[in-house]
Protein backbone atom coordinates (compact mmCIF):
# COMPACT_ATOMS: atom_id res chain seq x y z
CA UNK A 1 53.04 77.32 100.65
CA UNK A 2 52.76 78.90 97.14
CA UNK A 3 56.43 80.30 98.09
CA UNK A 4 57.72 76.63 98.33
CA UNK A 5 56.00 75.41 95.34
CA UNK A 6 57.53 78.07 93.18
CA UNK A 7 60.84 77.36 94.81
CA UNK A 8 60.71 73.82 93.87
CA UNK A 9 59.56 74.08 90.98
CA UNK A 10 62.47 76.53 89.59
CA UNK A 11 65.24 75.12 91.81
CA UNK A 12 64.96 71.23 91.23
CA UNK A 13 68.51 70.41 92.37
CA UNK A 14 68.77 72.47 95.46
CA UNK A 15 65.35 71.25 96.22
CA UNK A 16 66.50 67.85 95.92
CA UNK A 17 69.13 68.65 98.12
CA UNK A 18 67.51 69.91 101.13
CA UNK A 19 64.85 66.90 100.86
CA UNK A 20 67.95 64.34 100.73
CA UNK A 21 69.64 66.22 103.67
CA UNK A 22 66.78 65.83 105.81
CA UNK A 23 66.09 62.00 104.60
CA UNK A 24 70.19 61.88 105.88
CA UNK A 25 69.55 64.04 109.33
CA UNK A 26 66.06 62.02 109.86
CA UNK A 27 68.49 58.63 109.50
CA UNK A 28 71.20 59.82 111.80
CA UNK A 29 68.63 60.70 114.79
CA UNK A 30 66.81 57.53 114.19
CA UNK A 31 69.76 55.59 114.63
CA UNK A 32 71.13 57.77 117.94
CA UNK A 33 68.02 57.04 119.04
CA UNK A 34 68.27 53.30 118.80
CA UNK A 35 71.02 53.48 119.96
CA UNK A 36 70.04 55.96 123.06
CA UNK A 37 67.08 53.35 124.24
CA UNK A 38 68.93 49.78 123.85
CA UNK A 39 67.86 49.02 126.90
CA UNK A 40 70.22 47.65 129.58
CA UNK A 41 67.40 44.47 130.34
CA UNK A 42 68.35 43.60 126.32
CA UNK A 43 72.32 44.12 127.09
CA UNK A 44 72.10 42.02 129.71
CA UNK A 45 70.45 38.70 127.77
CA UNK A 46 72.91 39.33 125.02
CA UNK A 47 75.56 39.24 127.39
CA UNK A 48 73.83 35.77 128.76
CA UNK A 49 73.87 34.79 125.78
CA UNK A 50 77.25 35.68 124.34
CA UNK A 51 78.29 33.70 127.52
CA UNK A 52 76.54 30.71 126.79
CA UNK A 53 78.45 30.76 123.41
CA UNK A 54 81.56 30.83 125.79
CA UNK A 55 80.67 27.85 128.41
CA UNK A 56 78.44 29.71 130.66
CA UNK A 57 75.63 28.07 131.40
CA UNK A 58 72.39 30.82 131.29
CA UNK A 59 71.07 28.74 134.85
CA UNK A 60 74.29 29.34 136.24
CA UNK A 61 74.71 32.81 136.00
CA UNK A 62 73.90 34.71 138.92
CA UNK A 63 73.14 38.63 138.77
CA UNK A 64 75.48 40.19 141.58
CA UNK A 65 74.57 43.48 140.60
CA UNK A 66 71.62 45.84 138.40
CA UNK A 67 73.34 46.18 134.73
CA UNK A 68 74.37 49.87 134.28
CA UNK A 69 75.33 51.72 131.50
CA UNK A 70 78.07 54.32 131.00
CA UNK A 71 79.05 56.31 127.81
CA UNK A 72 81.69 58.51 127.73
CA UNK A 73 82.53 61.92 125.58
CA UNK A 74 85.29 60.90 123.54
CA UNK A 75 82.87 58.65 120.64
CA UNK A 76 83.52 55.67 123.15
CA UNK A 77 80.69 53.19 122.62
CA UNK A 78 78.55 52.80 125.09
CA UNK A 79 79.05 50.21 127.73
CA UNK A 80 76.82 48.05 129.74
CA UNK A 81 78.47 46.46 132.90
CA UNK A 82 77.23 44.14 135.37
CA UNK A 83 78.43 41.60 137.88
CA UNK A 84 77.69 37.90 138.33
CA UNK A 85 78.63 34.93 139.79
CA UNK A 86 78.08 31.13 139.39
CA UNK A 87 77.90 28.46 141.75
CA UNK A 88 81.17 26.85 140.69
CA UNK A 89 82.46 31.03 141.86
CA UNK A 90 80.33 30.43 145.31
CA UNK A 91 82.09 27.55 145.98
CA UNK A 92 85.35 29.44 145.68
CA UNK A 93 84.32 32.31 147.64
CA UNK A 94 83.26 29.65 150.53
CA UNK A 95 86.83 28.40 149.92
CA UNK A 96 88.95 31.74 149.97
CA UNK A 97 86.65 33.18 152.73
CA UNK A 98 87.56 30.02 155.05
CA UNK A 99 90.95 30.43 153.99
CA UNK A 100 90.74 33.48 155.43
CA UNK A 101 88.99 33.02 158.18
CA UNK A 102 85.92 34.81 157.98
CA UNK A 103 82.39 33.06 158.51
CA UNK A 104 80.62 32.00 155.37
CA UNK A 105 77.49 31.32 156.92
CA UNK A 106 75.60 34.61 155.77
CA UNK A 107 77.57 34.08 151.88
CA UNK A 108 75.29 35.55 149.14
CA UNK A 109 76.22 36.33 145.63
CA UNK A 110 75.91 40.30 146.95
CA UNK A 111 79.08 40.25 149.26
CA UNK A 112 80.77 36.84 147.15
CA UNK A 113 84.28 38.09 147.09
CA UNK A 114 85.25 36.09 144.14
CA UNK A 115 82.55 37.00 141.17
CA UNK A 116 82.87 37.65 137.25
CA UNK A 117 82.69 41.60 136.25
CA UNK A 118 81.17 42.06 132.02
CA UNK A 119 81.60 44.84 129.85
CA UNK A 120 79.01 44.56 126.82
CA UNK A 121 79.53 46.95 124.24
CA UNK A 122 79.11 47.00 120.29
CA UNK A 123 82.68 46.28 118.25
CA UNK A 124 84.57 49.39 117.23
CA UNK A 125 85.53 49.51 113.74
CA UNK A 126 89.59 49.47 114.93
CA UNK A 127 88.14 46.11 116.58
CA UNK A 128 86.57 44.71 113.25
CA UNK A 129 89.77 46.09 111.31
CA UNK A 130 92.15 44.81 113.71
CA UNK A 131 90.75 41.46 115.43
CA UNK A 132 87.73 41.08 112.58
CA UNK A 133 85.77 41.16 115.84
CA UNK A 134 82.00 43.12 115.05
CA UNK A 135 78.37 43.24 116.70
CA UNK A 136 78.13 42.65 120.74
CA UNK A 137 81.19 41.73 122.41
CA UNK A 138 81.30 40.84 125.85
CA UNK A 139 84.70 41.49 127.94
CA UNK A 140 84.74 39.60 130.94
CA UNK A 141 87.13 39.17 133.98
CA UNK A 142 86.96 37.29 137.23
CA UNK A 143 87.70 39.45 140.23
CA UNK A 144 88.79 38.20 143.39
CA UNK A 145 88.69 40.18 146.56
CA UNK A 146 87.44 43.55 144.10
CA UNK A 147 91.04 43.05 142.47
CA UNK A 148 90.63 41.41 138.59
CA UNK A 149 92.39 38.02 139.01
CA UNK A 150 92.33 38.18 135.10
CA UNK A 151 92.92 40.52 132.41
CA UNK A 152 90.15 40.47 130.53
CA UNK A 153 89.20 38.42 127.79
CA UNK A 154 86.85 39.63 125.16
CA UNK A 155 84.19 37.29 124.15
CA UNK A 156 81.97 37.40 120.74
């Protein structure tokens, strides 16, 4: 301890330094942890939200499937994806399915085969540059029979 005091006390500057470096690294894992632990139950209402913006209405939307999150090694943000449909979609899928003739009888928004697939991620700065698009955007596209029907259109 007496070491470090008579470091400090001879080397303000580099001392300075080191302390502001920390203060910088201490920042940085902060925010990776933030970022680390947004949890997917908080993607998903900003998503429902961000939708609502867009004409979805939160009582409509339907979870198909558990929200899961992906990040890739490349600086990619990280992605939280889940599947939904609506009833106006379940009426569809009654529709196509009878076009098709396969029973509808046991239809659930599990095995719908017409349903909306999201993409929630934060705004790259290319995106804010570009599109001035920034925070949570939500891509979305409908899919019909697992094929996307759509290309997707990003919604903020």
């Amino acid at each position: 301890m007496v070491i470090m005091q008579k470091f400090a006390k001879h080397h303000k500057i580099f001392t300075g330094l080191i302390v502001f470096l920390m203060m910088l690294l201490l920042f940085m894992g902060v925010t990776l942890v933030k970022q680390h632990f947004y949890d997917p139950h908080r993607a998903y209402e900003d998503s429902l939200n961000i939708l609502a913006r867009n004409g979805f209405k939160r009582e409509d939307v339907i979870p198909r499937s558990s929200v899961s999150r992906f990040q890739s090694f490349f600086g990619e943000p990280v992605t939280y994806s889940f599947e939904f449909v609506t009833k106006d979609s379940m009426r569809e899928s009654k529709q196509y399915l009878e076009k098709h003739g396969k029973k509808t009888s046991n239809l659930t928004a599990v095995n719908a085969p017409i349903y909306y697939d999201v993409e929630c991620y934060q705004a790259t700065d290319k995106m804010a540059q570009l599109d001035h698009i920034t925070g949570w955007v939500v891509d979305i596209s409908k899919q019909v029979g697992g094929h996307s029907e759509y290309d997707p259109k990003t919604l903020q």
